[in-house]
Protein backbone atom coordinates (compact mmCIF):
# COMPACT_ATOMS: atom_id res chain seq x y z
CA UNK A 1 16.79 -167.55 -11.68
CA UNK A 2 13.84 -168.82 -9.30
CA UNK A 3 15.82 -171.98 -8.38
CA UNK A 4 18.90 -169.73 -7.54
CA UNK A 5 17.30 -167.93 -5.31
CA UNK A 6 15.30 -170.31 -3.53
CA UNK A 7 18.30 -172.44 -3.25
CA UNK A 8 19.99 -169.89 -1.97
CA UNK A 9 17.06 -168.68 0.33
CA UNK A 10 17.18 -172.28 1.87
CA UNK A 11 21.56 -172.14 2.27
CA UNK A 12 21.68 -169.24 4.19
CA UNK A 13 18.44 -169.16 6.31
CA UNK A 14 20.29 -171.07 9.02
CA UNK A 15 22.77 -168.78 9.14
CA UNK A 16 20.18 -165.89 10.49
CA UNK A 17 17.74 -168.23 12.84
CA UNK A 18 20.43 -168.60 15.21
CA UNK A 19 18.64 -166.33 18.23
CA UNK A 20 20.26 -164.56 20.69
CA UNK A 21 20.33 -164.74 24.83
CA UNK A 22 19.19 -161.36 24.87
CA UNK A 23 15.75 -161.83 24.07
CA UNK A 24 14.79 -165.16 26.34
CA UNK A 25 17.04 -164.36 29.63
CA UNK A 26 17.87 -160.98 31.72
CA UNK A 27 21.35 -160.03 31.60
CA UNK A 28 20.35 -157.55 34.21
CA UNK A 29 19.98 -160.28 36.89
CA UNK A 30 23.05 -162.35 37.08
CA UNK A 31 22.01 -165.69 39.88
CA UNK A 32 24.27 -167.84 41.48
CA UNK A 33 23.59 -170.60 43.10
CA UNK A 34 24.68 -173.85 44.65
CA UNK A 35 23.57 -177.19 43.22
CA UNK A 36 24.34 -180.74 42.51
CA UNK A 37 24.45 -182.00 38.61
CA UNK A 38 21.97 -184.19 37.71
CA UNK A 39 22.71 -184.93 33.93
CA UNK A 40 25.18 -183.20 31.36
CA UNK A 41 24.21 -183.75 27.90
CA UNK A 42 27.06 -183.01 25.22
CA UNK A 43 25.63 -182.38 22.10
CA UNK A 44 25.31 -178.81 19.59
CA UNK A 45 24.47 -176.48 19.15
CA UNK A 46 24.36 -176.30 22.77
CA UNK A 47 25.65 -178.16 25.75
CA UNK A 48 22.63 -178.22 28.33
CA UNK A 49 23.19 -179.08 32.16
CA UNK A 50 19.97 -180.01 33.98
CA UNK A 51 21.04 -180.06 38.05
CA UNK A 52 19.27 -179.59 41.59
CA UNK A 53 18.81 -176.43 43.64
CA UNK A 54 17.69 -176.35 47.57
CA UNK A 55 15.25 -173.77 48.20
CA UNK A 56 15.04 -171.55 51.10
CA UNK A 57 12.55 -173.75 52.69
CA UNK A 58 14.33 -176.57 51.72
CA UNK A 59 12.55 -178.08 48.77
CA UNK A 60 14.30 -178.76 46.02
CA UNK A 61 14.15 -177.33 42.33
CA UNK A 62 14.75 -178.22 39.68
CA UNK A 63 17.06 -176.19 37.08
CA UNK A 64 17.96 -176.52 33.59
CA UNK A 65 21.11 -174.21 31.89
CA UNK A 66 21.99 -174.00 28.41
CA UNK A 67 25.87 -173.94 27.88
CA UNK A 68 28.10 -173.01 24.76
CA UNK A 69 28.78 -175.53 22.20
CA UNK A 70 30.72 -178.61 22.75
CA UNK A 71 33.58 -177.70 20.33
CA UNK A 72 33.96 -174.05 22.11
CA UNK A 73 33.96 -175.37 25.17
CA UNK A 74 36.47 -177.97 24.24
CA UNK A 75 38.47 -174.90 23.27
CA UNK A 76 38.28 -172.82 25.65
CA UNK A 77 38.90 -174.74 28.71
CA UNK A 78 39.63 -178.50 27.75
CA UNK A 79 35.77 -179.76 28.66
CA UNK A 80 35.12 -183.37 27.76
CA UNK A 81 31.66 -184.92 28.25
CA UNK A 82 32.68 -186.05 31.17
CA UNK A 83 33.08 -182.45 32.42
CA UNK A 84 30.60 -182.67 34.89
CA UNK A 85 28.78 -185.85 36.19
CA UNK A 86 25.49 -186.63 37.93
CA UNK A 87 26.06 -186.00 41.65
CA UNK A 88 28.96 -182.91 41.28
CA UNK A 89 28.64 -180.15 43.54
CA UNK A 90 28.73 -177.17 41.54
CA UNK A 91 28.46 -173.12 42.10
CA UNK A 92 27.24 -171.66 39.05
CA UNK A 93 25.81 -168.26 37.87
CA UNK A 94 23.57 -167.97 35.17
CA UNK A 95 21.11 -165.51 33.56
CA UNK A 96 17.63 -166.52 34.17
CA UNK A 97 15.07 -167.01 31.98
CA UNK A 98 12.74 -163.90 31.56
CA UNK A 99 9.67 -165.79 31.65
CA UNK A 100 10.22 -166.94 35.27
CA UNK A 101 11.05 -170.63 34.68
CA UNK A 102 13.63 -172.24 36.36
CA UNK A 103 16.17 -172.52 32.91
CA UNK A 104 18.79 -169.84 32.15
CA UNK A 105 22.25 -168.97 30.22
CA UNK A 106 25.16 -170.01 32.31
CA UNK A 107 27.84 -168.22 32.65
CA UNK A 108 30.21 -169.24 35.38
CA UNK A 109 30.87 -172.82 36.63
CA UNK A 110 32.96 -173.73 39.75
CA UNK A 111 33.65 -177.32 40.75
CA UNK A 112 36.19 -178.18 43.69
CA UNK A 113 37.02 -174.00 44.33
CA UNK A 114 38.27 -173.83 40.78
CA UNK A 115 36.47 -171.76 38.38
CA UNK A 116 35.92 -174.60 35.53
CA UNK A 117 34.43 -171.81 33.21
CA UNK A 118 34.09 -168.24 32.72
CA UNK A 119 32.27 -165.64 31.06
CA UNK A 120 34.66 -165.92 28.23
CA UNK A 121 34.02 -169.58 27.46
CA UNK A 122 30.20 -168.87 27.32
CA UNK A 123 30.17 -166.31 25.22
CA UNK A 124 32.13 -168.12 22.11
């Protein structure tokens, strides 16, 4: 009985420590922003995007965005990992992160005037 249970304890534990984007970023302040990719990186559970941002003043920042998972966003709206490449000029919109650093949840991507995803693509 004790090694049923802790086996499955250790199956389904995964299953719940999945968080959500509720807790780390505010949904109540929706950014957008210009900025050129600097790397893409394809992998799960989630696809990350690390790109440049000018600053008022002209400096420039540094930005990172988590994305959904390659295999959704394969789905949804036939990304590759060639998607986006380092030195594509992007509009995006994301939900920062709550503790002020310069990461966030995207959820819009435009490249060329086309919307490349949606809200609908990073919510899957």
């Amino acid at each position: 009985m004790k090694t049923t249970l802790l086996v499955l304890l250790l199956i389904t534990t995964p299953l719940v420590a999945h968080h959500g984007t509720n807790i780390s970023y505010d949904h109540n302040k929706p950014t957008t922003m210009e900025a050129t990719v600097t790397e893409f990186v394809w992998q799960n559970p989630h696809s990350q995007l690390y790109f440049d941002v000018k600053s008022p003043g002209g400096s420039v920042e540094k930005w990172a965005g988590e994305l959904s998972s390659p295999g959704n966003l394969a789905k949804a709206g036939n990304w590759t990992r060639r998607t986006l490449k380092p030195g594509d000029q992007i509009k995006l919109t994301l939900f920062p992160s709550k503790a002020g650093t310069r990461v966030g949840v995207v959820t819009k991507i435009e490249k060329d005037g086309r919307v490349i995803m949606s809200d609908r693509e990073a919510a899957e």
